[in-house]
N, C-alpha and C. Protein backbone atom coordinates (compact mmCIF):
# COMPACT_ATOMS: atom_id res chain seq x y z
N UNK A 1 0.82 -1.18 0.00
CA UNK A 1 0.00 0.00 0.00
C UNK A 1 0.87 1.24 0.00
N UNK A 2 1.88 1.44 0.65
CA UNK A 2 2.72 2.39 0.71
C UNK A 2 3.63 2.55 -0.20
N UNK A 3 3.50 1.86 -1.23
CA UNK A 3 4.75 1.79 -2.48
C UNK A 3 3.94 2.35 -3.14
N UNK A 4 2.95 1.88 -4.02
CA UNK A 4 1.73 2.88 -4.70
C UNK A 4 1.55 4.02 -4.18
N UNK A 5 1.16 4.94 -2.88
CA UNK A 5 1.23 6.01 -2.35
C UNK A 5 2.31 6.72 -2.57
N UNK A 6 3.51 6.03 -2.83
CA UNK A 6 4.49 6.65 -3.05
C UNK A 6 4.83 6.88 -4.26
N UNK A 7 4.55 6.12 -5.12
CA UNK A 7 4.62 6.40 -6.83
C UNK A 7 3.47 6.91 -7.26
N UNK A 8 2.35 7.03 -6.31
CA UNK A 8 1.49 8.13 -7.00
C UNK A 8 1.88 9.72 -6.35
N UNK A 9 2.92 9.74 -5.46
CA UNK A 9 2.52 11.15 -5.29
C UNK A 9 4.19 11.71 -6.08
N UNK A 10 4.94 10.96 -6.67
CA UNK A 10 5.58 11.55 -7.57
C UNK A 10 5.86 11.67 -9.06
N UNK A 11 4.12 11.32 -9.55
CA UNK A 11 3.61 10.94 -10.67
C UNK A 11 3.07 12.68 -10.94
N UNK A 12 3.26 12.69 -12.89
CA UNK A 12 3.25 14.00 -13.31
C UNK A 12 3.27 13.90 -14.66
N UNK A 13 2.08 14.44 -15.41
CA UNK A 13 1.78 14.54 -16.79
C UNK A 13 2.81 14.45 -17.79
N UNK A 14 2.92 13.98 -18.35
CA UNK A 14 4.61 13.57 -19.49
C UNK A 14 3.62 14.69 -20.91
N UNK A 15 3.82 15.96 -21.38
CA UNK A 15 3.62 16.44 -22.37
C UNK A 15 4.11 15.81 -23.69
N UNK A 16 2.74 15.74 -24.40
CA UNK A 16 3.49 15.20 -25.78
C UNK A 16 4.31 15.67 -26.54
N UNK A 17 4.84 15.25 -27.57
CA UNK A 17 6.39 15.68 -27.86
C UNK A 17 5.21 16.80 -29.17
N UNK A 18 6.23 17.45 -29.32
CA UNK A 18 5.95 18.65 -30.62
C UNK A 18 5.73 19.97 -30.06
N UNK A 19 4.96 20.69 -30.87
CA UNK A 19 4.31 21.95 -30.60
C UNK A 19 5.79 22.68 -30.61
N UNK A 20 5.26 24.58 -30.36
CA UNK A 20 6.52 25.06 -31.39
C UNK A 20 7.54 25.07 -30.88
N UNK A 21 7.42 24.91 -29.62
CA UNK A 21 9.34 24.83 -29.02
C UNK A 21 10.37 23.89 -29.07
N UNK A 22 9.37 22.68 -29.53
CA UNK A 22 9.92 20.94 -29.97
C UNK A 22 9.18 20.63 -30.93
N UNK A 23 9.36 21.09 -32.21
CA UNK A 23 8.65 20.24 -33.35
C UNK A 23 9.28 18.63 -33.65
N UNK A 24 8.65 17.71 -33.88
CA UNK A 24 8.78 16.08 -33.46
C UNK A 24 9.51 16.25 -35.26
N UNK A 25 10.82 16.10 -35.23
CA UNK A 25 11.38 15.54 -36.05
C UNK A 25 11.19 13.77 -36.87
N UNK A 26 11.23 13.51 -38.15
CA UNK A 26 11.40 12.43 -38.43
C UNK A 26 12.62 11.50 -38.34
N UNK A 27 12.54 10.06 -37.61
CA UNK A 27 14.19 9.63 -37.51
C UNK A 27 14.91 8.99 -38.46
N UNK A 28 15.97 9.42 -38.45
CA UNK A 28 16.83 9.56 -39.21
C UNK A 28 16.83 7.79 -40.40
N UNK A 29 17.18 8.61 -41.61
CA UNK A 29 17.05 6.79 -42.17
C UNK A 29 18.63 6.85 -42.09
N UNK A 30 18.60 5.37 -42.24
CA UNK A 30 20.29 4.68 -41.79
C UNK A 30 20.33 3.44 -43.18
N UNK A 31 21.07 3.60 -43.67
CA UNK A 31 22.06 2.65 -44.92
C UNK A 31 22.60 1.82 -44.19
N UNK A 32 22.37 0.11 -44.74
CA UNK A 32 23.08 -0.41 -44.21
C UNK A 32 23.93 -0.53 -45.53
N UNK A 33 25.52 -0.53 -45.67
CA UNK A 33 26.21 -0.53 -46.69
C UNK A 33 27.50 -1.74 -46.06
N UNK A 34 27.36 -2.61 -47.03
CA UNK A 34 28.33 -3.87 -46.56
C UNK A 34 29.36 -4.25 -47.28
N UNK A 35 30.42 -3.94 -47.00
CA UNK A 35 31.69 -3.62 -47.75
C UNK A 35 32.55 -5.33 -47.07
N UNK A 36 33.36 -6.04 -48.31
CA UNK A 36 33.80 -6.71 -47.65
C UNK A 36 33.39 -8.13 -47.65
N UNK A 37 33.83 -8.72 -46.61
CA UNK A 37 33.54 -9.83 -46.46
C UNK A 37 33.80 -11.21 -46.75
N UNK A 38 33.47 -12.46 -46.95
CA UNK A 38 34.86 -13.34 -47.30
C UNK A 38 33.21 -14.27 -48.40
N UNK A 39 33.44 -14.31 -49.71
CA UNK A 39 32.46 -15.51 -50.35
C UNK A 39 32.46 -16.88 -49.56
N UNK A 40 31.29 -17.37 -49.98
CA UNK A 40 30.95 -18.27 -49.44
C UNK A 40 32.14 -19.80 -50.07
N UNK A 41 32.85 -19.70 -51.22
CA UNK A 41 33.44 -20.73 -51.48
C UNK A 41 34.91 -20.56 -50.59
N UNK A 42 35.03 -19.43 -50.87
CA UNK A 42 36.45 -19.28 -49.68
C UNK A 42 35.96 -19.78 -47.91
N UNK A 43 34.98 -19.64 -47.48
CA UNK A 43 34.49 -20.61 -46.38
C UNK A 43 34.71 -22.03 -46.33
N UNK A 44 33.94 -22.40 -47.15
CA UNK A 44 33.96 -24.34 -47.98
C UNK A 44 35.69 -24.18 -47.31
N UNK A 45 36.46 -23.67 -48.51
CA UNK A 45 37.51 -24.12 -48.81
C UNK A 45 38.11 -24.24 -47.49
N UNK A 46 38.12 -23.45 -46.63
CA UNK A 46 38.58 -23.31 -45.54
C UNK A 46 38.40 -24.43 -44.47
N UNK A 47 37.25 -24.46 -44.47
CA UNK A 47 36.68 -25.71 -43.61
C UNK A 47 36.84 -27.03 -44.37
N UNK A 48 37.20 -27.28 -45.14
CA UNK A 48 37.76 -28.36 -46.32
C UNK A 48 38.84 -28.40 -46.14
N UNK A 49 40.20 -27.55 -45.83
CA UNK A 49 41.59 -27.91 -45.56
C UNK A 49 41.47 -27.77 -44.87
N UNK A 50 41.13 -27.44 -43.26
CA UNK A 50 41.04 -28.12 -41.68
C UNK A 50 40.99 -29.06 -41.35
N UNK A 51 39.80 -30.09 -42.21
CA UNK A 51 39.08 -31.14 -42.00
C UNK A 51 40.05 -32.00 -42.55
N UNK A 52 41.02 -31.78 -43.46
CA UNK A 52 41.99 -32.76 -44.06
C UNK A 52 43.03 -32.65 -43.48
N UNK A 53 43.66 -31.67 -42.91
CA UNK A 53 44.72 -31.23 -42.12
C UNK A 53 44.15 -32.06 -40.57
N UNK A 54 43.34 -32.38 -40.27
CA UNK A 54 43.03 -32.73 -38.44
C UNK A 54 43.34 -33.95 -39.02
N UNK A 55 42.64 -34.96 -40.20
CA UNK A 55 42.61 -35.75 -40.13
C UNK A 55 43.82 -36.58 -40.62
N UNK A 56 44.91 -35.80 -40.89
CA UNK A 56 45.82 -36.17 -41.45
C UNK A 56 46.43 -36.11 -39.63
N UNK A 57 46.87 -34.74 -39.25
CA UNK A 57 47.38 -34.92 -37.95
C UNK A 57 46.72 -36.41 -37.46
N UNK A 58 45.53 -36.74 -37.15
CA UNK A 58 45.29 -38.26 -36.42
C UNK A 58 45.63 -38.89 -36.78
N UNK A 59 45.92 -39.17 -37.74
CA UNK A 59 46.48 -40.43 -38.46
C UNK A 59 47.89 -40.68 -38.26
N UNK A 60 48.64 -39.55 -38.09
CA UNK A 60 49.79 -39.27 -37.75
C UNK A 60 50.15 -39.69 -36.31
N UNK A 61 49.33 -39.39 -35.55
CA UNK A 61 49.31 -39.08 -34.30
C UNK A 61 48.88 -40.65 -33.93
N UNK A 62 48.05 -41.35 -34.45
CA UNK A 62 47.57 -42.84 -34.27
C UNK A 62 48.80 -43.39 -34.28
N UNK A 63 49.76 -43.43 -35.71
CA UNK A 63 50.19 -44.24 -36.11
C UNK A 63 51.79 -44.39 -35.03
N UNK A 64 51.58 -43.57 -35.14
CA UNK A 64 53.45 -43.10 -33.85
C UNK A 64 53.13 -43.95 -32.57
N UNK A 65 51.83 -43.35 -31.77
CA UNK A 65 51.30 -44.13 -31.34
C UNK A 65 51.67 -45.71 -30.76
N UNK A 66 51.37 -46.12 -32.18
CA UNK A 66 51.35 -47.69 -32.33
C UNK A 66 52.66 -48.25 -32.32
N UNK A 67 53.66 -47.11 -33.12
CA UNK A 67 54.74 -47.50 -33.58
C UNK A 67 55.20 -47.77 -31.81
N UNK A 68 55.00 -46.68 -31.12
CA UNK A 68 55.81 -46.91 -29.90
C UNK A 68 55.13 -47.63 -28.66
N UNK A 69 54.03 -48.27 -29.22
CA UNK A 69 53.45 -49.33 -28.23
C UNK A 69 54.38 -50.56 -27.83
N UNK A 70 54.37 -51.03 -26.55
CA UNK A 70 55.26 -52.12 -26.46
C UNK A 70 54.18 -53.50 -26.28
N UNK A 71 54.52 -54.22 -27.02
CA UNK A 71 53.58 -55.83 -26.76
C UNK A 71 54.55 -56.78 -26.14
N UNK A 72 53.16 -57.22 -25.23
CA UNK A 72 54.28 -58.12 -23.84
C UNK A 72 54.01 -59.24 -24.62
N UNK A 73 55.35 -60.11 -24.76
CA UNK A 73 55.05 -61.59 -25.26
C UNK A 73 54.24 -62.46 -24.42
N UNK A 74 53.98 -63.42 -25.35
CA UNK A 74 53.05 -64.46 -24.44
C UNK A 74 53.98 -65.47 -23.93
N UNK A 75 53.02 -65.89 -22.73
CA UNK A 75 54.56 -67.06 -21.84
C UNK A 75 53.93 -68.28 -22.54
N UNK A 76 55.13 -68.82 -22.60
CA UNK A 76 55.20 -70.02 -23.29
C UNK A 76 55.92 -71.76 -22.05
């Protein structure tokens, strides 16, 4: 009850905008102008030599791997 009492007693007519001391301007138009940018095949390409480059590193990375695995003989 006392929060409302309180925002009504510092409540106060908001004048509409215009008339002659503030005439209501129109806002401003804005260009979007897009300079730039990278085509869409230079993307592909990009994400196309990553994808061959990782998978080359794993393979790489598998194979060393293996090379330096040690296998315990079997007892005989």
């Amino acid at each position: 009850m006392a929060l409302t009492a309180t925002t009504a007693a510092f409540a106060y007519d908001v004048p509409a905008p215009g008339g002659p001391a503030f005439p209501v301007q129109p806002p401003p138009q804005v260009h979007t102008v897009v300079t730039g940018g990278m085509p869409g095949w230079q993307i592909t390409l990009i994400a196309l030599a990553s994808a061959v480059l990782a998978a080359a590193l794993a393979i790489t990375v598998d194979r060393a791997r293996a090379a330096h695995r040690q296998l315990t003989a079997p007892n005989t």
